[in-house]
Protein backbone atom coordinates (compact mmCIF):
# COMPACT_ATOMS: atom_id res chain seq x y z
CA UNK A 1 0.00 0.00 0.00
CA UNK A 2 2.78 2.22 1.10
CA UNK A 3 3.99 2.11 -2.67
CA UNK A 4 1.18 2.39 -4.54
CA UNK A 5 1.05 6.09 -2.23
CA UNK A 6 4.84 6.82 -2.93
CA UNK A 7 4.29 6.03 -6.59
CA UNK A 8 1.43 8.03 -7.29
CA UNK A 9 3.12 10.72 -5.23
CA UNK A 10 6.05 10.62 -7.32
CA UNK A 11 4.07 10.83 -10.49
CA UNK A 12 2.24 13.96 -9.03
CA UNK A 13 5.45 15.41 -8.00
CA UNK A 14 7.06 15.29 -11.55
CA UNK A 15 4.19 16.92 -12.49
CA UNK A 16 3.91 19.57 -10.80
CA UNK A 17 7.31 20.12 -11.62
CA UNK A 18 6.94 20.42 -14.66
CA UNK A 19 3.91 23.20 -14.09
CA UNK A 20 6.08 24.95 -11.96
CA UNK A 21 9.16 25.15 -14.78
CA UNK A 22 6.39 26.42 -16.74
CA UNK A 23 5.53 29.32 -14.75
CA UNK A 24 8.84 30.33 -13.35
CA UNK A 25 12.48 31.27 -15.00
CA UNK A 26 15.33 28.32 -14.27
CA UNK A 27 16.82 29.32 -11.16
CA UNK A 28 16.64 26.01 -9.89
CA UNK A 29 19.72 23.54 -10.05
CA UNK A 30 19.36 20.87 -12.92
CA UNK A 31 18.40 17.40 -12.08
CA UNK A 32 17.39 13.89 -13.51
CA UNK A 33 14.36 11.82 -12.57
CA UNK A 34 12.98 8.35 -13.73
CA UNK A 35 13.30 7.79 -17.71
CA UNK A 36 16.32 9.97 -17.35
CA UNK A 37 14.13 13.16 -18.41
CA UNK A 38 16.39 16.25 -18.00
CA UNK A 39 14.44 18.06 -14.91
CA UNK A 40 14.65 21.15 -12.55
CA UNK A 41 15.06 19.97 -8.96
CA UNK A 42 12.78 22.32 -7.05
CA UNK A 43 12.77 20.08 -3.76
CA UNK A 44 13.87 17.09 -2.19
CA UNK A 45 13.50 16.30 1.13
CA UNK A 46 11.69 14.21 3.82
CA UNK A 47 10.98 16.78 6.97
CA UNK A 48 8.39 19.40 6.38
CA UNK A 49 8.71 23.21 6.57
CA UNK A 50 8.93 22.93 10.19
CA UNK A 51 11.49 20.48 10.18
CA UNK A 52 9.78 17.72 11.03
CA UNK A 53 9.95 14.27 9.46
CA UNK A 54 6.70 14.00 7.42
CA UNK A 55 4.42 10.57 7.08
CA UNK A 56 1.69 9.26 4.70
CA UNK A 57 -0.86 7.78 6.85
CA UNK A 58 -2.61 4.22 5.66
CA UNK A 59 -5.40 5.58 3.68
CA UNK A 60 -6.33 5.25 -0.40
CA UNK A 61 -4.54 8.04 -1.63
CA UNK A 62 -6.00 10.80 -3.78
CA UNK A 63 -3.76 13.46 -5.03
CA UNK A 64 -5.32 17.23 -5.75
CA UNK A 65 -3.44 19.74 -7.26
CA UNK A 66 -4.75 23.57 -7.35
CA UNK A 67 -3.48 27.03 -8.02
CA UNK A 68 -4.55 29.27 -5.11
CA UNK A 69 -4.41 33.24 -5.62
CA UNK A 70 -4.28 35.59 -2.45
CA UNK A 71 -4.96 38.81 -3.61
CA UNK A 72 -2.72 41.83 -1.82
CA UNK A 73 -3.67 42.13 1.92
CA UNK A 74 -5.81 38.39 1.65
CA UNK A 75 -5.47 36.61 4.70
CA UNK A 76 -6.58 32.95 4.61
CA UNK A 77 -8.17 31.08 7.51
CA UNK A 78 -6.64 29.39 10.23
CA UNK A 79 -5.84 25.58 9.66
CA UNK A 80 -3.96 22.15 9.97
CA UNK A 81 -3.10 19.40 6.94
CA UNK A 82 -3.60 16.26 8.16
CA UNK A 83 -1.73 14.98 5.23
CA UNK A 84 1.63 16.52 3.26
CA UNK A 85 1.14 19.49 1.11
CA UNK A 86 3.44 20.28 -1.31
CA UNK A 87 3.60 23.86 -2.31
CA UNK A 88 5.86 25.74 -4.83
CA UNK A 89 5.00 30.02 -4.75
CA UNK A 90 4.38 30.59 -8.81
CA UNK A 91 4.38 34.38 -7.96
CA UNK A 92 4.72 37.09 -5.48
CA UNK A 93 5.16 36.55 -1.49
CA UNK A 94 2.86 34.83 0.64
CA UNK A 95 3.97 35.06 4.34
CA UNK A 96 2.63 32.02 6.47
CA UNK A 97 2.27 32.35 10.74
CA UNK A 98 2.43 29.24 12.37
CA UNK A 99 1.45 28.55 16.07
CA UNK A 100 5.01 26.32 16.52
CA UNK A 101 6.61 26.75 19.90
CA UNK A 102 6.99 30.51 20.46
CA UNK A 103 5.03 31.17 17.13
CA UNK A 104 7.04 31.22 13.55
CA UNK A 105 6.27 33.55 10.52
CA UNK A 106 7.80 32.50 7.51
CA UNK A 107 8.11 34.50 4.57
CA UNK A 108 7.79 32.62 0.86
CA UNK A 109 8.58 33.97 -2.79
CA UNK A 110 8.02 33.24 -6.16
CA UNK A 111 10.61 30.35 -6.66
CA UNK A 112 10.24 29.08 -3.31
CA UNK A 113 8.88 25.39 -2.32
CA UNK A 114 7.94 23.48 0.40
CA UNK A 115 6.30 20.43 2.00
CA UNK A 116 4.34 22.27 4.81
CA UNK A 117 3.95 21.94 8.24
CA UNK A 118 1.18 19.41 9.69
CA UNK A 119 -0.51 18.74 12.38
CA UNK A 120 0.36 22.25 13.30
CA UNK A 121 -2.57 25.38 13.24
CA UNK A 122 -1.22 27.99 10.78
CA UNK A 123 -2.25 30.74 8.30
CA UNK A 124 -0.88 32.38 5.37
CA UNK A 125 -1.76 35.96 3.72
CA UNK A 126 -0.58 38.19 0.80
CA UNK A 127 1.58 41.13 2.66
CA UNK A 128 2.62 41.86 -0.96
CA UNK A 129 0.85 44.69 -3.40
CA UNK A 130 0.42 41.85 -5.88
CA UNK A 131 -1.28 38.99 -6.20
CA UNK A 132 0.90 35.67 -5.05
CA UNK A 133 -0.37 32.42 -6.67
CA UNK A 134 0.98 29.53 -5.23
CA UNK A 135 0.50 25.75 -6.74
CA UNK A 136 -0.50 23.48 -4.18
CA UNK A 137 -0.20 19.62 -4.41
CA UNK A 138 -2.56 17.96 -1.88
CA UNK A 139 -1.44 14.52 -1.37
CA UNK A 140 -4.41 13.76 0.93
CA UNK A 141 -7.19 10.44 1.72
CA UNK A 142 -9.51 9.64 -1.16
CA UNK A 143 -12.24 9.85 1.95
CA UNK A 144 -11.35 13.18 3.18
CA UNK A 145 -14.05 15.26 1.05
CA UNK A 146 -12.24 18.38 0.59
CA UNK A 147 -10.63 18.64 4.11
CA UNK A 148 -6.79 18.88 3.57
């Protein structure tokens, strides 16, 4: 089972990859992947934002990928991923406040990517005066129903 999820996670991850070379100038360091496709490493890791080791739980998997926009001064709602999130900023900043300890703020910009935090209450908002977009790759439970 724990395959099947790392597969279909790899899959996903080449592809958004390959969205996010789209969107972005190479400043990225060059890489290969599976079928020896020339590629742009934009991350590889296994802890999350927060530097903590991240875990697919024992569930189907179900992969959703969107492009959110915050618009300038947006501030999103307060929430937890139950599940890893891999984001990649397509443009402008998005600064994210996490409830970690003391409290963190970390500041993201176009370029930038990430598995985020989880199991840890955050929020992230636009303090830009443009509008950041920011691809995110949900790699959540085929029976969560939208909750990521």
């Amino acid at each position: 089972m724990r395959y099947r999820v790392f597969a279909k996670v790899g899959l996903l991850m080449s592809v958004a990859v390959a969205l996010a070379s789209l969107a972005q100038e190479d400043t990225h360091t060059p890489d290969q992947v599976t079928g020896n496709y020339p590629a742009v490493n934009l991350f590889r890791g296994s802890t999350d934002i927060l530097g903590k080791p991240f875990e697919y739980p024992d569930c189907a998997p179900e992969v959703h990928a969107v492009i959110i926009t915050l618009a300038p001064g947006q501030i999103g709602q307060e929430h937890q991923h139950l599940t890893p999130l891999f984001g990649y900023i397509l443009s402008g900043e998005i600064a994210v406040d996490y409830q970690h300890g003391d409290g963190v703020t970390n500041v993201y910009k176009a370029g930038d990517a990430m598995m985020e935090a989880m199991d840890v209450m955050h929020h992230g908002y636009n303090p830009g005066s443009e509008p950041a977009q920011l691809l995110a790759v949900y790699m959540q439970c085929a029976d969560q129903n939208g909750s990521n």
